[in-house]
N, C-alpha and C. Protein backbone atom coordinates (compact mmCIF):
# COMPACT_ATOMS: atom_id res chain seq x y z
N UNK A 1 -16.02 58.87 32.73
CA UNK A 1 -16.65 59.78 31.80
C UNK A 1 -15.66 60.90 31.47
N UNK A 2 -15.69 61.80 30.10
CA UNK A 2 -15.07 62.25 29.91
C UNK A 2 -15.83 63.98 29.77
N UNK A 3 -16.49 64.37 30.34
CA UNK A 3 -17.63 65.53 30.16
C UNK A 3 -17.56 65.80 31.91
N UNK A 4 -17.29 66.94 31.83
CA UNK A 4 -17.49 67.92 33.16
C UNK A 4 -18.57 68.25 33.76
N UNK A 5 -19.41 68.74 32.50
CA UNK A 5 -20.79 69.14 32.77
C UNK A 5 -21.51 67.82 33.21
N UNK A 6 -21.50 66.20 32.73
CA UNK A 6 -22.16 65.05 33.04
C UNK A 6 -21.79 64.68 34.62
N UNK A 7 -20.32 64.88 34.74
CA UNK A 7 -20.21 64.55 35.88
C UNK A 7 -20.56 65.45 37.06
N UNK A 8 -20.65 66.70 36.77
CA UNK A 8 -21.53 67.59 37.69
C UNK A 8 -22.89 67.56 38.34
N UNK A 9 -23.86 66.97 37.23
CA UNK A 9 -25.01 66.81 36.76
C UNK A 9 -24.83 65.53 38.09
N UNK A 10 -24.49 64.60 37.78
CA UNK A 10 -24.43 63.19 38.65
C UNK A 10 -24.20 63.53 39.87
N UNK A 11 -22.85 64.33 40.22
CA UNK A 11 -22.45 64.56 42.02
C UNK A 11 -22.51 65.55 42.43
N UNK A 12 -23.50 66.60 41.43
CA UNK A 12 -23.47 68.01 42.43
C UNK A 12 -24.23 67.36 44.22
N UNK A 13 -25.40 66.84 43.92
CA UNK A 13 -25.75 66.85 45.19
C UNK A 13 -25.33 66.62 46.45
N UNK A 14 -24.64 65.10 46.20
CA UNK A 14 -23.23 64.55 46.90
C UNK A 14 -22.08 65.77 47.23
N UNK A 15 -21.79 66.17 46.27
CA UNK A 15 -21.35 67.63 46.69
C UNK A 15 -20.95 68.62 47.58
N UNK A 16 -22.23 69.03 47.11
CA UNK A 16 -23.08 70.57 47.83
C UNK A 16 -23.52 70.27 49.32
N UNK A 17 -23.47 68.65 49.93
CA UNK A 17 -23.40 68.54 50.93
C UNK A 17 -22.65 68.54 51.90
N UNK A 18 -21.62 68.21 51.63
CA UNK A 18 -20.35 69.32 51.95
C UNK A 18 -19.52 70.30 51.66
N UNK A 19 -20.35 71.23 50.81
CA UNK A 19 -19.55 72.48 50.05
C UNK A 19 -17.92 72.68 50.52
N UNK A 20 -17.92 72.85 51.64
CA UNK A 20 -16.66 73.71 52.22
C UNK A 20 -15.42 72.32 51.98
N UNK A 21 -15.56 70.69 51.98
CA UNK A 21 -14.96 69.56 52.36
C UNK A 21 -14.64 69.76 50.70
N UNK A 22 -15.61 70.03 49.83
CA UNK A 22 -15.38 69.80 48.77
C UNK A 22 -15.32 71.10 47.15
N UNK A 23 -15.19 71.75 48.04
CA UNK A 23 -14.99 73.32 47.35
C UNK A 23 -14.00 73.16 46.24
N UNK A 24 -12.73 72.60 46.44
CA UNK A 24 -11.90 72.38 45.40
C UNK A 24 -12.37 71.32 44.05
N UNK A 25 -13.24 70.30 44.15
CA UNK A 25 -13.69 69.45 43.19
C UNK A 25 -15.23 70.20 42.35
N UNK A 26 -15.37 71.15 43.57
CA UNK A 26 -16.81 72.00 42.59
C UNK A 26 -16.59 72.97 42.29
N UNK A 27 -15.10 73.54 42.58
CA UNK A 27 -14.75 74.66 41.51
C UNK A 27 -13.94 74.68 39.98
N UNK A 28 -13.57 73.20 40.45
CA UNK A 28 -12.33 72.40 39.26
C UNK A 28 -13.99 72.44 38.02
N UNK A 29 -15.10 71.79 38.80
CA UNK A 29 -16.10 71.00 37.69
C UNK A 29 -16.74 72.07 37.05
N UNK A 30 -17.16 73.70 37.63
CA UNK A 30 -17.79 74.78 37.50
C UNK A 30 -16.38 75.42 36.02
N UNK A 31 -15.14 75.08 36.89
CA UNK A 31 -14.48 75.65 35.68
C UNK A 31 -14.35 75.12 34.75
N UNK A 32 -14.30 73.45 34.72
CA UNK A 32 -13.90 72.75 33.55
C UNK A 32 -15.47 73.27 32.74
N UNK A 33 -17.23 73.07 33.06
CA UNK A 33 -17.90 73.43 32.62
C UNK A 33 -18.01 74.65 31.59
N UNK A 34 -17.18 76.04 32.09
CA UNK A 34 -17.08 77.26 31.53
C UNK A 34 -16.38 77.11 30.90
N UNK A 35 -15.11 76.66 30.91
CA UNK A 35 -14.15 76.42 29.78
C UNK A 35 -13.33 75.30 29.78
N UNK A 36 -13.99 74.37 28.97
CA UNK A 36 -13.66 73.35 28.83
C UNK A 36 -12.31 72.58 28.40
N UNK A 37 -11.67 71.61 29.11
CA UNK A 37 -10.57 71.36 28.74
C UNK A 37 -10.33 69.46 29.13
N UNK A 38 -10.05 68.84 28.48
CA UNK A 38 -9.93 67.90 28.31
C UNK A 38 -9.88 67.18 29.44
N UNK A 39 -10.28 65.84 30.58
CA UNK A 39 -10.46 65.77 31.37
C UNK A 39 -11.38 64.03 31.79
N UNK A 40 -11.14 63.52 32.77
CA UNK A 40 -11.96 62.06 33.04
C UNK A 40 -12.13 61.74 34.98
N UNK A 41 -13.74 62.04 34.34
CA UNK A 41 -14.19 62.20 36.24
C UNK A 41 -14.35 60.12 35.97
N UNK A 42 -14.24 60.07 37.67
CA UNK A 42 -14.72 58.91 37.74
C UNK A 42 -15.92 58.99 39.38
N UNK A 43 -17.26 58.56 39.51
CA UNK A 43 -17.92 58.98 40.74
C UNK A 43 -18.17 57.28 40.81
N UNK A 44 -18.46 57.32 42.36
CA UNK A 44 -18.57 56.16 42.96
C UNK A 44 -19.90 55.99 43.22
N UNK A 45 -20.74 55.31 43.38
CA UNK A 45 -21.75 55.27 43.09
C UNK A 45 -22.23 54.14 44.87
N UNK A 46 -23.30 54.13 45.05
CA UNK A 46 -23.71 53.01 46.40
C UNK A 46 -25.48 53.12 46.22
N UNK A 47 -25.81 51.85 45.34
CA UNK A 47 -27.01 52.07 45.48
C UNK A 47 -27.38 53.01 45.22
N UNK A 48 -27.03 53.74 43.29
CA UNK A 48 -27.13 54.86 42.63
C UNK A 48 -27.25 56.45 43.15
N UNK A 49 -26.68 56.17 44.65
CA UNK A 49 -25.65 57.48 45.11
C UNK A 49 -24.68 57.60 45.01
N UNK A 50 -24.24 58.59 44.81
CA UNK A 50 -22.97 59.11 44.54
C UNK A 50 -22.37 59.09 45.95
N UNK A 51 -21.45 58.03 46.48
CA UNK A 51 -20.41 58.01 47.30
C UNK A 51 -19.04 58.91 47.41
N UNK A 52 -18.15 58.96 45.97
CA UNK A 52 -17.16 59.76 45.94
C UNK A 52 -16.82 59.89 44.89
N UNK A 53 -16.16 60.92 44.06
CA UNK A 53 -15.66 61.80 43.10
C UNK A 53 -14.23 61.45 42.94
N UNK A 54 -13.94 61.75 41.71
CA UNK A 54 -12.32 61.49 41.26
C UNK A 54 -12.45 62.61 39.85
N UNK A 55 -11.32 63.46 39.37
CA UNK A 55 -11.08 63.98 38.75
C UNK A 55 -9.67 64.05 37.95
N UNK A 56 -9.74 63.76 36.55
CA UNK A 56 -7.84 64.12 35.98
C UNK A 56 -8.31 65.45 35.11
N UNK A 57 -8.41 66.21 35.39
CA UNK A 57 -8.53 67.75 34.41
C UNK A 57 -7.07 68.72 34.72
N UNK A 58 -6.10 69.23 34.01
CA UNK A 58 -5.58 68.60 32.81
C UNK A 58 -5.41 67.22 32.99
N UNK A 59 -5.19 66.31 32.15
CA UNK A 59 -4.92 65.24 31.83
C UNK A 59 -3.39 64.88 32.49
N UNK A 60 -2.51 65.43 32.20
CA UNK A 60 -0.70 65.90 33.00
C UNK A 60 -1.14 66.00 34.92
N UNK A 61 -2.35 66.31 35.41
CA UNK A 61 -2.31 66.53 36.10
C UNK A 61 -2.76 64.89 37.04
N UNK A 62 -2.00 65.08 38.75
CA UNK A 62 -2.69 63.90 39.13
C UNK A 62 -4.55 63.60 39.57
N UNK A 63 -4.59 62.81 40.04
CA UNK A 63 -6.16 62.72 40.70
C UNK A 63 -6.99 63.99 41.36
N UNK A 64 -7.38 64.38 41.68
CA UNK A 64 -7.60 65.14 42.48
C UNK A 64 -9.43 63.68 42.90
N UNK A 65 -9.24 63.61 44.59
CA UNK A 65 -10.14 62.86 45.19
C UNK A 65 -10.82 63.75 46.15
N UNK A 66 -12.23 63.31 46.32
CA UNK A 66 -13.48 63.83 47.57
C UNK A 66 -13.22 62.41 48.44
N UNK A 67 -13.11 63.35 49.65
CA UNK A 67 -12.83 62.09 50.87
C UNK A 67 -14.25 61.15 50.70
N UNK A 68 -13.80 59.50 51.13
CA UNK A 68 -14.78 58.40 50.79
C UNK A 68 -13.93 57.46 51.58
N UNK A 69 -14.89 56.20 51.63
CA UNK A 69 -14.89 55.50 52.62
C UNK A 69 -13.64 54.17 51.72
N UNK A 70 -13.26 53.36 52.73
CA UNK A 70 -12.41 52.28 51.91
C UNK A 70 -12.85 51.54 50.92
N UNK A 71 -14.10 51.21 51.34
CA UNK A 71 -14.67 50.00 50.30
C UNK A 71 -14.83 51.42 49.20
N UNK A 72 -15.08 52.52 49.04
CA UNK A 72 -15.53 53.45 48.08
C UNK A 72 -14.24 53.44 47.29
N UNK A 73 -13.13 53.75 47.77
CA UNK A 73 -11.45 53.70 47.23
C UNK A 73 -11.26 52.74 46.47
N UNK A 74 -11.57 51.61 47.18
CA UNK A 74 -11.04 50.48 46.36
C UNK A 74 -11.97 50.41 44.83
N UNK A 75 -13.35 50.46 44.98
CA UNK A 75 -14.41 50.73 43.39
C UNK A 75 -13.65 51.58 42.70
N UNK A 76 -13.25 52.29 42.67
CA UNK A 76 -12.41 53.85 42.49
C UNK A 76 -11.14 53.37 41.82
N UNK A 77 -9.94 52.61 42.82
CA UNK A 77 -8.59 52.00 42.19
C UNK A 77 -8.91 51.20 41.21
N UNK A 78 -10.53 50.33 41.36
CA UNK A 78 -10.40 49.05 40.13
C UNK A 78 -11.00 49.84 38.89
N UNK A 79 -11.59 50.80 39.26
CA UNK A 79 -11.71 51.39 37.62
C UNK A 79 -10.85 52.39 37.27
């Protein structure tokens, strides 16, 4: 997806359950939200939970990942 605010919406909860593990991916999504800048989350999903988070905001920039399990990585590398 290419929307900050959608992908927030989807993994805040996943999240906020580890605020402190994941502070850097919910401050990237809070900022991309406020001021928006071009950007493609990808969330992992397990039985329409959100497993793990992926972020390119800037675009120049690399991945930024929420720790997840192997089988979660690999869903993640194939898309």
């Amino acid at each position: 997806m290419e929307d900050a605010t959608a992908a927030l919406a989807l993994a805040e909860s996943f999240l906020l359950r580890r605020p402190v593990e994941h502070n850097l991916v919910l401050s990237l999504l809070h900022q991309r939200r406020v001021q928006p800048e071009p950007g493609l989350y990808w969330a992992v999903l397990d039985d329409g939970e959100v497993v793990g988070l992926a972020l390119r905001s800037p675009l120049d920039f690399v991945a930024t990942l929420t720790p997840m399990s192997a089988p979660a990585v690999a869903v993640l590398v194939d898309a």
